[in-house]
N, C-alpha and C. Protein backbone atom coordinates (compact mmCIF):
# COMPACT_ATOMS: atom_id res chain seq x y z
N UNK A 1 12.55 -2.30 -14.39
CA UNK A 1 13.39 -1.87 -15.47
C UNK A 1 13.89 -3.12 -16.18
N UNK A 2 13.77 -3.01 -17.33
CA UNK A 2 14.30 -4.51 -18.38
C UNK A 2 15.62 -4.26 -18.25
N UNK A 3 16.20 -5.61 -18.31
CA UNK A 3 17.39 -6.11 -18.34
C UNK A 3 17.91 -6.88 -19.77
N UNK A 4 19.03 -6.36 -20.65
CA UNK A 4 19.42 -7.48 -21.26
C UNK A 4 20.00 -8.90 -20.71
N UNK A 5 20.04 -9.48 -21.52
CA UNK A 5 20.08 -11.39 -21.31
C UNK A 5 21.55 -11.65 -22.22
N UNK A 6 22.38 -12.45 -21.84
CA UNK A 6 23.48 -13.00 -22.87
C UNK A 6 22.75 -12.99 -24.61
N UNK A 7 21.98 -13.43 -24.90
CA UNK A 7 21.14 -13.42 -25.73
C UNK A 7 20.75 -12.18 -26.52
N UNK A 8 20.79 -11.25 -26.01
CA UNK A 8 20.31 -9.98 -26.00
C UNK A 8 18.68 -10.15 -26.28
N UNK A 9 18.01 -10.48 -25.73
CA UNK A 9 16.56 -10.89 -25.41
C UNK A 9 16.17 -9.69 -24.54
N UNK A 10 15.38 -8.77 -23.99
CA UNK A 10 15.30 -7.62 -22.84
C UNK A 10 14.08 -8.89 -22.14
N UNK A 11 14.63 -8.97 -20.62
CA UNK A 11 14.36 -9.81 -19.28
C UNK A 11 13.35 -8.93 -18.60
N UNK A 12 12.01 -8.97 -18.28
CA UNK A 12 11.77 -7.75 -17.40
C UNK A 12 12.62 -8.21 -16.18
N UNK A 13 12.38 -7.17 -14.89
CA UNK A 13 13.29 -7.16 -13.65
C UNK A 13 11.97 -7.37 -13.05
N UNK A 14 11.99 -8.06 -11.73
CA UNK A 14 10.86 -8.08 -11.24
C UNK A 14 11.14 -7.91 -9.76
N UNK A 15 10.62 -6.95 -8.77
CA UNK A 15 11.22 -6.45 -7.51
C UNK A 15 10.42 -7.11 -6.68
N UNK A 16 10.92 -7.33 -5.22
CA UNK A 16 10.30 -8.43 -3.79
C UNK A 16 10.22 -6.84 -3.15
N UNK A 17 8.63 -6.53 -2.72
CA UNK A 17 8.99 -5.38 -1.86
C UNK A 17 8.08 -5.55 -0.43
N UNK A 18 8.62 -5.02 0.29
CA UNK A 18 7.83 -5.12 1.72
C UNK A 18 6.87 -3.59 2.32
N UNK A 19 5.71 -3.79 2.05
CA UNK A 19 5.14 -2.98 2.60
C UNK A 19 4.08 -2.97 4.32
N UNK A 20 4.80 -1.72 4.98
CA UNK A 20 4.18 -2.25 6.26
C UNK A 20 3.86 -0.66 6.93
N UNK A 21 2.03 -0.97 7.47
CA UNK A 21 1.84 0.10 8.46
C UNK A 21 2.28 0.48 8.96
N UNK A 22 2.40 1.70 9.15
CA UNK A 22 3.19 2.39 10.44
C UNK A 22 2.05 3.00 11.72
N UNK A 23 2.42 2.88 13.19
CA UNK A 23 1.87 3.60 13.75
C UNK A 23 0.90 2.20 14.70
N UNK A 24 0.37 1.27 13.90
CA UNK A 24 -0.40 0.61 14.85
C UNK A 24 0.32 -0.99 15.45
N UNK A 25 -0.07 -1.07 16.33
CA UNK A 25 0.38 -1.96 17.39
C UNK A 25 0.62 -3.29 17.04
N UNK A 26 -0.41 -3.91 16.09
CA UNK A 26 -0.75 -5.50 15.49
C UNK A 26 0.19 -4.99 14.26
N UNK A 27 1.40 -5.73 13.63
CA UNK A 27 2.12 -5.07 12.92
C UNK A 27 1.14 -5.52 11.53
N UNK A 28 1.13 -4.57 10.63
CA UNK A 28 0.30 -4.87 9.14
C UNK A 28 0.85 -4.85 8.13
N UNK A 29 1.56 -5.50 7.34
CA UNK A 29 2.77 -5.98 6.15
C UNK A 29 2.13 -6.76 5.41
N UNK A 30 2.49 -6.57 4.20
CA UNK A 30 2.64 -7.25 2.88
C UNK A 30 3.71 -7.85 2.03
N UNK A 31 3.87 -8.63 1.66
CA UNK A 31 5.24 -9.15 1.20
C UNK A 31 4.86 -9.28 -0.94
N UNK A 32 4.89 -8.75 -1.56
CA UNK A 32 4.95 -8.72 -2.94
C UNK A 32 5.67 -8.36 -4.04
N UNK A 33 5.18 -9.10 -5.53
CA UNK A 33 6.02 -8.65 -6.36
C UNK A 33 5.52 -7.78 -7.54
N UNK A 34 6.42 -6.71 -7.49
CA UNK A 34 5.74 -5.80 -9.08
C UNK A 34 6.95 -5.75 -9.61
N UNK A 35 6.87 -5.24 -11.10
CA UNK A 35 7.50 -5.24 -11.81
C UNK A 35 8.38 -3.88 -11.82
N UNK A 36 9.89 -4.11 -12.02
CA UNK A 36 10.66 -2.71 -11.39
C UNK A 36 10.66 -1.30 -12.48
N UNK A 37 9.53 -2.31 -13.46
CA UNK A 37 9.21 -0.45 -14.53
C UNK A 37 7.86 -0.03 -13.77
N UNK A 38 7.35 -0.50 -12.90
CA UNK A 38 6.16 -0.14 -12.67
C UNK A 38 5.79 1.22 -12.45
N UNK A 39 4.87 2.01 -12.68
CA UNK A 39 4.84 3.75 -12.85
C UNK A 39 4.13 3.71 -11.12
N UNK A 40 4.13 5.12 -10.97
CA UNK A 40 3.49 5.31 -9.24
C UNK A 40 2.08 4.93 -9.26
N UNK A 41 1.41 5.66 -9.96
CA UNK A 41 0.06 5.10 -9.71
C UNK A 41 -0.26 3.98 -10.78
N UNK A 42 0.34 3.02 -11.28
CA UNK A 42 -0.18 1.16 -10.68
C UNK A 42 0.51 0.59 -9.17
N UNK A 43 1.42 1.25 -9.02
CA UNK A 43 1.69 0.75 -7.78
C UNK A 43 1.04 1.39 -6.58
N UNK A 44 0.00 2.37 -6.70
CA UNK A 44 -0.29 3.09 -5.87
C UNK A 44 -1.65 1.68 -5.89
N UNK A 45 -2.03 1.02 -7.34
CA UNK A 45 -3.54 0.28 -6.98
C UNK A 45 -3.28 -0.69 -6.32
N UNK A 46 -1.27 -1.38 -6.70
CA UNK A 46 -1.03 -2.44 -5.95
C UNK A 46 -0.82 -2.37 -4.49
N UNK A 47 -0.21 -1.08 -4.29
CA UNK A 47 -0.08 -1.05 -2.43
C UNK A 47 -1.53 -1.10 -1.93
N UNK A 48 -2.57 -0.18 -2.47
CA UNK A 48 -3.95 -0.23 -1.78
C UNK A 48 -4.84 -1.73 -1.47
N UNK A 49 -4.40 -2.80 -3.38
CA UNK A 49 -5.22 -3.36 -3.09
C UNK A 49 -4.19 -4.63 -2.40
N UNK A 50 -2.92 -4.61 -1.81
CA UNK A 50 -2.63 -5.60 -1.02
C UNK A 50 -2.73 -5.38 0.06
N UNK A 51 -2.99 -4.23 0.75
CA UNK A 51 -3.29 -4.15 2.00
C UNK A 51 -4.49 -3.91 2.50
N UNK A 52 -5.41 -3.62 0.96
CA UNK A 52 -7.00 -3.89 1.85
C UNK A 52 -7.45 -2.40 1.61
N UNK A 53 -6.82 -1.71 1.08
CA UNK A 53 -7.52 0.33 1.26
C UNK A 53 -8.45 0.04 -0.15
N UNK A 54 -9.19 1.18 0.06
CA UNK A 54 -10.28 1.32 -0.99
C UNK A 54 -9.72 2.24 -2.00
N UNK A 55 -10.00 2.81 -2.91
CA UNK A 55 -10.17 4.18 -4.08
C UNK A 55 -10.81 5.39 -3.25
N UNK A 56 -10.86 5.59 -1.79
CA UNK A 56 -11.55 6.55 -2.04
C UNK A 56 -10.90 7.86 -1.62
N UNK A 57 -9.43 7.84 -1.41
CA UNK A 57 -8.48 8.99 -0.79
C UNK A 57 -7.30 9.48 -1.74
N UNK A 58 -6.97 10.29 -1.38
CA UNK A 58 -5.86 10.88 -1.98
C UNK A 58 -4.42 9.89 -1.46
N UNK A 59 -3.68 9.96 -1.84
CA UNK A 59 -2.24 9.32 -1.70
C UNK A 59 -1.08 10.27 -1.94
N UNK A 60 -0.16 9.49 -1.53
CA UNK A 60 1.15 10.16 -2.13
C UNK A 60 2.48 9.34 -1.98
N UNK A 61 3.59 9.59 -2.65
CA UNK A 61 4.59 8.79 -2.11
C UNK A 61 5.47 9.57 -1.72
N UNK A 62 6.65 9.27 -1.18
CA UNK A 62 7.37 10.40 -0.83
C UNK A 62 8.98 9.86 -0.68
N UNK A 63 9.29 10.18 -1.97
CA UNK A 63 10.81 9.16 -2.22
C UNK A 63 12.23 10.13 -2.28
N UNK A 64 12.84 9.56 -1.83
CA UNK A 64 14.35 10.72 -1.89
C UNK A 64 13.72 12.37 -1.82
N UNK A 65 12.51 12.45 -0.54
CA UNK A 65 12.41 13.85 -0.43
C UNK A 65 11.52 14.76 -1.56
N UNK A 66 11.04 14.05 -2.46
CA UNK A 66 9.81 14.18 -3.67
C UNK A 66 9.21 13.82 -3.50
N UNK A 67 8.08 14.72 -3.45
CA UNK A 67 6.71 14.02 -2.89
C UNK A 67 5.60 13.91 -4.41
N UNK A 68 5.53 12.98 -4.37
CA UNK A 68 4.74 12.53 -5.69
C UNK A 68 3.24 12.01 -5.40
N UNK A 69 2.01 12.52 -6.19
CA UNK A 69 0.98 12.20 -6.49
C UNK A 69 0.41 12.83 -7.61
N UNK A 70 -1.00 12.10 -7.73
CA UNK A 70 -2.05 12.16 -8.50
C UNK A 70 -1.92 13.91 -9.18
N UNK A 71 -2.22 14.53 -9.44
CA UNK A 71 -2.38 15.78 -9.92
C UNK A 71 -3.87 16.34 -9.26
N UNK A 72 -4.18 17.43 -8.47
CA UNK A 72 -5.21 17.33 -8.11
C UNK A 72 -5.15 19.24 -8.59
N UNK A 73 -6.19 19.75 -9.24
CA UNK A 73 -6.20 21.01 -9.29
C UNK A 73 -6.83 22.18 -8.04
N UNK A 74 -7.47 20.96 -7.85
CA UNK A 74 -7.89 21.82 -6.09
C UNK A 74 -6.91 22.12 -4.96
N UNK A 75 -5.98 21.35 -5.18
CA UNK A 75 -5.20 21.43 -3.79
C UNK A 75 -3.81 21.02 -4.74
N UNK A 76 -3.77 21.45 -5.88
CA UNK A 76 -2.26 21.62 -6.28
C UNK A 76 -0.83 22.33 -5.43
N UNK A 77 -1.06 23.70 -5.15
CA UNK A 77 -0.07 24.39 -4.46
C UNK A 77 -0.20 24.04 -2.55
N UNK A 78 -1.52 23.15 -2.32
CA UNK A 78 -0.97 23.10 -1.15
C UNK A 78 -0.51 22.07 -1.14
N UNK A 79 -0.56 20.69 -1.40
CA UNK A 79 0.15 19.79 -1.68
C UNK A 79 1.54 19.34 -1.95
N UNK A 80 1.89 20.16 -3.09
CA UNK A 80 3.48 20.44 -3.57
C UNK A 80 3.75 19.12 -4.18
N UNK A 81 3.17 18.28 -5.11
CA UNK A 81 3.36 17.34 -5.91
C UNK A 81 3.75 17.56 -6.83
N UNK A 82 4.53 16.40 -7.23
CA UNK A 82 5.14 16.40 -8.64
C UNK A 82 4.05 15.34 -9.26
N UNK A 83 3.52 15.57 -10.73
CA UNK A 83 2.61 14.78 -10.91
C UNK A 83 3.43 13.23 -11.49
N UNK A 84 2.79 12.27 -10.77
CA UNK A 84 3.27 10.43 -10.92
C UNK A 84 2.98 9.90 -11.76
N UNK A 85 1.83 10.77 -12.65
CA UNK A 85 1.55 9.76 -13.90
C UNK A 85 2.54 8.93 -14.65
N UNK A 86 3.69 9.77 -15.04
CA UNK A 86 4.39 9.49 -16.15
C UNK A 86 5.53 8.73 -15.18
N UNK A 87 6.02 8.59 -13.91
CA UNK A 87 7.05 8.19 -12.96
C UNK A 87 7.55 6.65 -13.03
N UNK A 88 8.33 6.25 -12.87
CA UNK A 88 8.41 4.58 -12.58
C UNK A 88 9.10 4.74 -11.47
N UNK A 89 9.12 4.02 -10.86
CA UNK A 89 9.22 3.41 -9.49
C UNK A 89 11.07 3.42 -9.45
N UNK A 90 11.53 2.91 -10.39
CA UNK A 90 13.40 2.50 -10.71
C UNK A 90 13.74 4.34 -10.86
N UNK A 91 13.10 4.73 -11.55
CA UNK A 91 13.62 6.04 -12.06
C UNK A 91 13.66 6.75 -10.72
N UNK A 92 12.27 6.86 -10.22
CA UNK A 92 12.24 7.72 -8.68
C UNK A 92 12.90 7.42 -7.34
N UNK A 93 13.52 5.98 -7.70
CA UNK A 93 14.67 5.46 -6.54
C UNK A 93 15.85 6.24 -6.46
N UNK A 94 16.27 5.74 -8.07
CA UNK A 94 17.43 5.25 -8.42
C UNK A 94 17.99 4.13 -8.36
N UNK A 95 19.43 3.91 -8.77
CA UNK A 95 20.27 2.59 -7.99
C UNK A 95 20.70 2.24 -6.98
N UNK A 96 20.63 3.19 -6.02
CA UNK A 96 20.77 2.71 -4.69
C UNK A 96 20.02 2.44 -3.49
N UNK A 97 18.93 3.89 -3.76
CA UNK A 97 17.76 3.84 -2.69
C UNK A 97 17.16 2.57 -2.40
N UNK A 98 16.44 1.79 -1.67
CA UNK A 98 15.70 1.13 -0.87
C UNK A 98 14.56 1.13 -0.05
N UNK A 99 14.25 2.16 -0.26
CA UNK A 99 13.32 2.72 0.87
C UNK A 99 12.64 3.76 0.36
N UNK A 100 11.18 4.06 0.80
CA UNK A 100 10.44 5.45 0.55
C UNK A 100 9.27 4.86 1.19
N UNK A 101 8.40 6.16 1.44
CA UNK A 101 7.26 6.19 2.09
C UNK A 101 5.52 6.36 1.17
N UNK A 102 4.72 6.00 1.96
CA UNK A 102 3.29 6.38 1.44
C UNK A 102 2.32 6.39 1.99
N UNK A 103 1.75 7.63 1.68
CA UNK A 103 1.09 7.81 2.89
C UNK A 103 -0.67 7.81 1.96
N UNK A 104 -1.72 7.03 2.73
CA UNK A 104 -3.22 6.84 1.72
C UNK A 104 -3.54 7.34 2.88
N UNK A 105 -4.46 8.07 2.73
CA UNK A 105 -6.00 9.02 3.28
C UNK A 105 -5.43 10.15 4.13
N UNK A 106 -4.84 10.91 3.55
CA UNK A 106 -4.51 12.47 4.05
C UNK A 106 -5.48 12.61 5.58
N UNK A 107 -6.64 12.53 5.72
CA UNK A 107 -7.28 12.83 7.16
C UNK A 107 -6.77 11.65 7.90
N UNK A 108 -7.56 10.67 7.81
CA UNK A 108 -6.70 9.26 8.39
C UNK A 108 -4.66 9.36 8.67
N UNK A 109 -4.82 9.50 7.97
CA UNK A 109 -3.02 9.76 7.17
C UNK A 109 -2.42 8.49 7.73
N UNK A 110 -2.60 7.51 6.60
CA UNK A 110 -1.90 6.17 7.03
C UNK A 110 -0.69 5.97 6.45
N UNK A 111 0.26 5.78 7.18
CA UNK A 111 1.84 6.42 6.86
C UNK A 111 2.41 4.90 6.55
N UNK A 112 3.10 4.61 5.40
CA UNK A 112 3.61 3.26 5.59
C UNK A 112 5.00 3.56 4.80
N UNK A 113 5.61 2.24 5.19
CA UNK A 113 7.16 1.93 4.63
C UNK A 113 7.12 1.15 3.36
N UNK A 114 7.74 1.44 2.78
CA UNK A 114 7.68 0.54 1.58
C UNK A 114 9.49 0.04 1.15
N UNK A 115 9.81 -1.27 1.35
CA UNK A 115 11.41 -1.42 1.50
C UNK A 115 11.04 -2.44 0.30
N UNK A 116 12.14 -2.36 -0.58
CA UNK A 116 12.92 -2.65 -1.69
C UNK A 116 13.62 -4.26 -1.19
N UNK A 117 12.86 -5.32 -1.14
CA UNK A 117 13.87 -6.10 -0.82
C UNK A 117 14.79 -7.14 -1.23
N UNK A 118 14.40 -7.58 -3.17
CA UNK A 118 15.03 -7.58 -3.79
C UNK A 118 14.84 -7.03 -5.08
N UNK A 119 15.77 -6.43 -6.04
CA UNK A 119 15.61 -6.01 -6.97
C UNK A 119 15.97 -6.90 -8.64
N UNK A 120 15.50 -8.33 -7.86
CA UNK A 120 16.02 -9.72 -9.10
C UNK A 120 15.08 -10.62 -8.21
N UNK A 121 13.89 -10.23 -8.26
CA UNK A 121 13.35 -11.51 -7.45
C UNK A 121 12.65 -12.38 -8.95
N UNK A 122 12.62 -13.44 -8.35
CA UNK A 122 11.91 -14.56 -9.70
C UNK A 122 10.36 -14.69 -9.43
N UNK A 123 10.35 -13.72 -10.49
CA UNK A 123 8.63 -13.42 -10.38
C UNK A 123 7.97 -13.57 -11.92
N UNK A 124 6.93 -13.15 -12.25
CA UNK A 124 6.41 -12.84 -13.42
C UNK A 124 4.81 -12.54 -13.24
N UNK A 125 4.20 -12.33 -12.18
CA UNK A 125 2.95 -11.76 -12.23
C UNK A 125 3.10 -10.47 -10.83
N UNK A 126 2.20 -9.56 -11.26
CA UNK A 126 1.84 -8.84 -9.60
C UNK A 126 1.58 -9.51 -8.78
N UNK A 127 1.81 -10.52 -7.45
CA UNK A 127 1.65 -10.52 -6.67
C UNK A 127 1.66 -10.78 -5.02
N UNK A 128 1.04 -11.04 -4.25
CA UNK A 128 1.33 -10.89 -2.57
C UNK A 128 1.81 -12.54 -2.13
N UNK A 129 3.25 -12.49 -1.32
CA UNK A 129 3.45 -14.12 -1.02
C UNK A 129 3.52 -14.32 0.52
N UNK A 130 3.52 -13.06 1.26
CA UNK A 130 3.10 -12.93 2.49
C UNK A 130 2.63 -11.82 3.37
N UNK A 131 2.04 -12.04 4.45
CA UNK A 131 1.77 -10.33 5.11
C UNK A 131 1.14 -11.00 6.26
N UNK A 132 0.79 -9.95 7.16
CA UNK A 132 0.03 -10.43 8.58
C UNK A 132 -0.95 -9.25 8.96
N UNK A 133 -2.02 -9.65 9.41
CA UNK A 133 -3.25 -9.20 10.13
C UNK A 133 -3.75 -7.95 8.87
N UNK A 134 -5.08 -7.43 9.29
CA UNK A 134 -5.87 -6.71 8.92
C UNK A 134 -5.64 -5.66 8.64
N UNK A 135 -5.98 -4.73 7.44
CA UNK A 135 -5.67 -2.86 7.28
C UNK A 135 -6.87 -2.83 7.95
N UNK A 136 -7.10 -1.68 9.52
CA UNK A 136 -7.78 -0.74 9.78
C UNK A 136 -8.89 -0.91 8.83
N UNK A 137 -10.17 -0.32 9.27
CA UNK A 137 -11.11 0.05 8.33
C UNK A 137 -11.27 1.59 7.40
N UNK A 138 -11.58 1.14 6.83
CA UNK A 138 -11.50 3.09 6.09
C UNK A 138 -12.32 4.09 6.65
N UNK A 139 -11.91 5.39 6.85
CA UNK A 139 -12.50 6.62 7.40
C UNK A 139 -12.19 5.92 9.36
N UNK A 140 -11.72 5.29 9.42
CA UNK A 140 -11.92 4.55 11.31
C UNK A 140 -11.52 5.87 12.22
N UNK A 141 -10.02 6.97 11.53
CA UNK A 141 -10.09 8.04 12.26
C UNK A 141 -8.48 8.07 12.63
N UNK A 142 -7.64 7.53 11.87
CA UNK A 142 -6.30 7.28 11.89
C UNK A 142 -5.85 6.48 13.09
N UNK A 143 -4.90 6.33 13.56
CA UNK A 143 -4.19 5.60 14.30
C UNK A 143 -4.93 5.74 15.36
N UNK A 144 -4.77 6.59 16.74
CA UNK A 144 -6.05 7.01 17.62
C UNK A 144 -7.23 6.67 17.07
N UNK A 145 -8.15 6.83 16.20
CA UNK A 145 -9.12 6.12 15.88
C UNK A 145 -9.57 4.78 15.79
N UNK A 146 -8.56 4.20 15.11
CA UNK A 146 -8.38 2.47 15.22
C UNK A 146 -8.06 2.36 16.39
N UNK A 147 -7.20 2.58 17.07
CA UNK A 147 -6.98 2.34 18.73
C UNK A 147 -8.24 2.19 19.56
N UNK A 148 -9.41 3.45 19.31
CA UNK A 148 -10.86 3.08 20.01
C UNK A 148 -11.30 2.16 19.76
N UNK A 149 -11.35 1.86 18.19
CA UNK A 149 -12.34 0.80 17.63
C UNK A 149 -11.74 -0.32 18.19
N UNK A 150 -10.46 -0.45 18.11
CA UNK A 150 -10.57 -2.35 18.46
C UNK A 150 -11.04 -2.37 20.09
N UNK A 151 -10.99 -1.39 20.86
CA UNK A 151 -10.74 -1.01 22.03
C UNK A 151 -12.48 -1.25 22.38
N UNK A 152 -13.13 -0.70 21.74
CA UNK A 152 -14.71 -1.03 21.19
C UNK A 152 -14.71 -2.18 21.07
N UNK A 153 -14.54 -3.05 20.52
CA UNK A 153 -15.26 -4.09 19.34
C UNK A 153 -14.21 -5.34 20.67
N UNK A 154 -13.44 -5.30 21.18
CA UNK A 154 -12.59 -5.92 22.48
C UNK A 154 -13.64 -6.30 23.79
N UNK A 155 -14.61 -5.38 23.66
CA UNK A 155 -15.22 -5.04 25.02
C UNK A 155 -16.95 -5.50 24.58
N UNK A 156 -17.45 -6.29 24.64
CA UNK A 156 -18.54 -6.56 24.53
C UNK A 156 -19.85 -6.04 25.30
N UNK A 157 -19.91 -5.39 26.19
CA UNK A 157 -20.23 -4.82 27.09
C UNK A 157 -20.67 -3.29 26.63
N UNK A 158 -19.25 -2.89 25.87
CA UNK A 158 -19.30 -1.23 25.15
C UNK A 158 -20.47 -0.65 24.79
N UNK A 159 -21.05 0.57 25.34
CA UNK A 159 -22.38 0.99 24.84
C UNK A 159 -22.53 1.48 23.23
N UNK A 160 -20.86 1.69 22.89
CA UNK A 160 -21.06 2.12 21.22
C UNK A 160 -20.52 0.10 19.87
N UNK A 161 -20.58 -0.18 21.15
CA UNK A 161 -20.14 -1.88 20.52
C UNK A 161 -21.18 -1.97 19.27
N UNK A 162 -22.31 -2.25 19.30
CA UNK A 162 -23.44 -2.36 18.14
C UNK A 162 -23.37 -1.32 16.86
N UNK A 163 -23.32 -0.08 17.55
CA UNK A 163 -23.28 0.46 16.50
C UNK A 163 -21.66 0.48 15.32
N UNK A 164 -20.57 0.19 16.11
CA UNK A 164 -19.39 0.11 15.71
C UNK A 164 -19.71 -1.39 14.57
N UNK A 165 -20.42 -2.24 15.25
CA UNK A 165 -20.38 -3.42 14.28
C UNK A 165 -21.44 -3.25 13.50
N UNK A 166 -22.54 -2.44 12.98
CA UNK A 166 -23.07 -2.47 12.35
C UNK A 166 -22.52 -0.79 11.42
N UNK A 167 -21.55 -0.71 11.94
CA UNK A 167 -20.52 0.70 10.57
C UNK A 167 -19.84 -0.77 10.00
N UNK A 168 -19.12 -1.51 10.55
CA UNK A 168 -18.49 -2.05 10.25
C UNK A 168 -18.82 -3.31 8.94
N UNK A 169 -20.51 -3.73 8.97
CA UNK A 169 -20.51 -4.58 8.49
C UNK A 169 -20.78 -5.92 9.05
N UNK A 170 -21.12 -5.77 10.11
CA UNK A 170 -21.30 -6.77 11.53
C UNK A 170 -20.33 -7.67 12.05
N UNK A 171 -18.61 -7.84 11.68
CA UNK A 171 -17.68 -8.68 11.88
C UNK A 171 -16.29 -7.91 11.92
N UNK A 172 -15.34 -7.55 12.85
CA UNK A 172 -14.06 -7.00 11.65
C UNK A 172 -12.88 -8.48 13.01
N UNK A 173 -11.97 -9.27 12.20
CA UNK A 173 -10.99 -9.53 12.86
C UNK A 173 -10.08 -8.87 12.64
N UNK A 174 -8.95 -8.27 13.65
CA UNK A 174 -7.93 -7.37 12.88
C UNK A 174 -6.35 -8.46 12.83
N UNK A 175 -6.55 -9.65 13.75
CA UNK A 175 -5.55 -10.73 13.05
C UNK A 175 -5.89 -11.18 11.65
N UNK A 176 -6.96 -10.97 10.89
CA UNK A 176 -7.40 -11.82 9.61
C UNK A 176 -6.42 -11.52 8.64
N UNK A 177 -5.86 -12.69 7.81
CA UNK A 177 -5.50 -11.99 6.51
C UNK A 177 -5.58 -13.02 5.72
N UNK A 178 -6.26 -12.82 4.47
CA UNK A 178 -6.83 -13.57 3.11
C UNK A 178 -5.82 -12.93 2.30
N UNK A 179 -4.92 -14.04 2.14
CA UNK A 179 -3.81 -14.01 0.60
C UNK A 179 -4.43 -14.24 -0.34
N UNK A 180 -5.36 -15.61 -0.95
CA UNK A 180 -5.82 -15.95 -1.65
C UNK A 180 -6.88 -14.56 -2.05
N UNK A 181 -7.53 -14.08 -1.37
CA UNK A 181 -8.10 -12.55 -1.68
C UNK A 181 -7.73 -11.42 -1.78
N UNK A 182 -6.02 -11.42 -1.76
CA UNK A 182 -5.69 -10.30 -1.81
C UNK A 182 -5.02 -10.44 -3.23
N UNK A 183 -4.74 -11.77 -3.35
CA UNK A 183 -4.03 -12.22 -4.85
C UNK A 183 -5.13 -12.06 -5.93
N UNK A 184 -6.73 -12.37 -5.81
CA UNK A 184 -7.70 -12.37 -6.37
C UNK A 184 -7.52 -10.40 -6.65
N UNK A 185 -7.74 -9.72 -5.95
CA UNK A 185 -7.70 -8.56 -6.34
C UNK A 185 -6.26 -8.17 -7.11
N UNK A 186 -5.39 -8.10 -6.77
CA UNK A 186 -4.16 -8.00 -7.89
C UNK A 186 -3.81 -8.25 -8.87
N UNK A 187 -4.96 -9.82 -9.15
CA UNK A 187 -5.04 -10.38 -10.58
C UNK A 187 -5.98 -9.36 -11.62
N UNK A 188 -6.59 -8.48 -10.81
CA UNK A 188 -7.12 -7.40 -11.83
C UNK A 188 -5.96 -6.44 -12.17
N UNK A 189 -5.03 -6.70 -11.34
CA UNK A 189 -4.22 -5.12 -11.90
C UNK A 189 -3.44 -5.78 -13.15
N UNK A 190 -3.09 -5.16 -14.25
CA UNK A 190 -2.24 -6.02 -15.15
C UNK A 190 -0.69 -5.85 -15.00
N UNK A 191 -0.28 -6.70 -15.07
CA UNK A 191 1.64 -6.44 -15.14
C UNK A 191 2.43 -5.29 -16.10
C-alpha cells in the first residue's frame, strides 16, 4: 500500500515476509520482499516461485477465515472461494493481522505460514534474502509421502532407490538451497 512522504510524493510500502512449510521435519522457509499492494495471485507466483513449487496445482490462501483463490468453475461450490483476482494482500489483512495461511496442491496439500514481518522494510524489487533447505518434490504424495522418499533416497540399498532417482531426475538434496536461483526466478515476476 503507498504511503505519502513529507513531500507529498506517494512512497510504495514494501513488506519483509516469512514464508515456511508446515508439517515436514527439515524446516523449509523463505525470507522475502513484495510489495504491500501486491494482489493474491502475484503473490501466489511469488510464494511458489521462492520456494521451488511449479504452476501445476490449485492454491489458496486463507486469511482472517476467507478463503481466497483462483476462480475455478469446476469446483466453485466445493471450494467456497472468494475470487483473488482483484484482492491485495494489505486489504485482505488489514492493519493489524500478521499472519495467514496457504495451502499449494490440494492432493499433496502443502500447508504453509506466511508471517508479516515487517510492514516498512527497505526494499524496492521482489525478492528472497534468506531461507533454508529444499521444497519437497511435486506430486511426492504430501507430507507422508516426502517422509518415504527421503527415507528412500537415505538408504542406498532401497529396492525402489533407482527408480525414485530416476522420477526424480537422478539427484534431489533436501538441505540444498539456491538464493541466487530463486532470485533469478522472481526477477521474472514484475513489482
Amino acid at each position: 500500500m503507498p504511503r505519502r512522504s513529507s513531500a507529498n510524493v506517494t512512497v510504495e510500502t514494501w513488506w519483509q515476509v516469512r514464508i515456511e512449510l508446515l508439517g515436514v521435519e527439515a524446516r523449509v522457509w523463505r525470507r522475502i520482499f513484495v510489495p504491500g499492494n501486491v494482489t493474491l495471485p502475484k503473490l501466489d507466483r511469488v510464494l511458489r516461485a521462492s520456494m521451488g513449487w511449479a504452476n501445476n496445482h490449485l492454491h489458496e490462501f486463507v486469511i482472517g477465515g476467507v478463503r481466497y483463490g483462483a476462480p475455478d468453475p469446476d469446483f466453485a461450490r466445493e471450494l467456497g472461494h472468494v475470487d483473488e483476482r482483484n484482492v491485495e494482500l494489505a486489504a485482505a489483512l488489514g492493519p493489524n493481522a500478521r499472519c495467514f495461511d496457504y495451502v499449494y496442491d490440494f492432493g499433496d496439500d502443502w500447508h504453509h505460514v506466511v508471517l508479516i514481518e515487517d510492514r516498512y522494510a527497505q526494499a524496492h524489487e521482489i525478492r528472497c534474502v534468506a531461507g533454508e533447505n529444499a521444497c519437497p518434490p511435486e506430486d511426492v504424495g504430501g507430507v507422508p509421502g516426502y517422509e518415504r522418499f527421503l527415507a528412500v533416497m537415505a538408504d542406498p540399498r532401497h529396492p525402489e532407490r533407482r527408480e525414485m532417482l530416476d522420477w526424480i531426475g537422478g539427484r534431489f538434496d533436501p538441505g540444498a538451497f539456491d538464493i541466487e536461483a530463486v532470485n533469478r526466478a522472481l526477477a521474472k515476476i514484475r513489482a
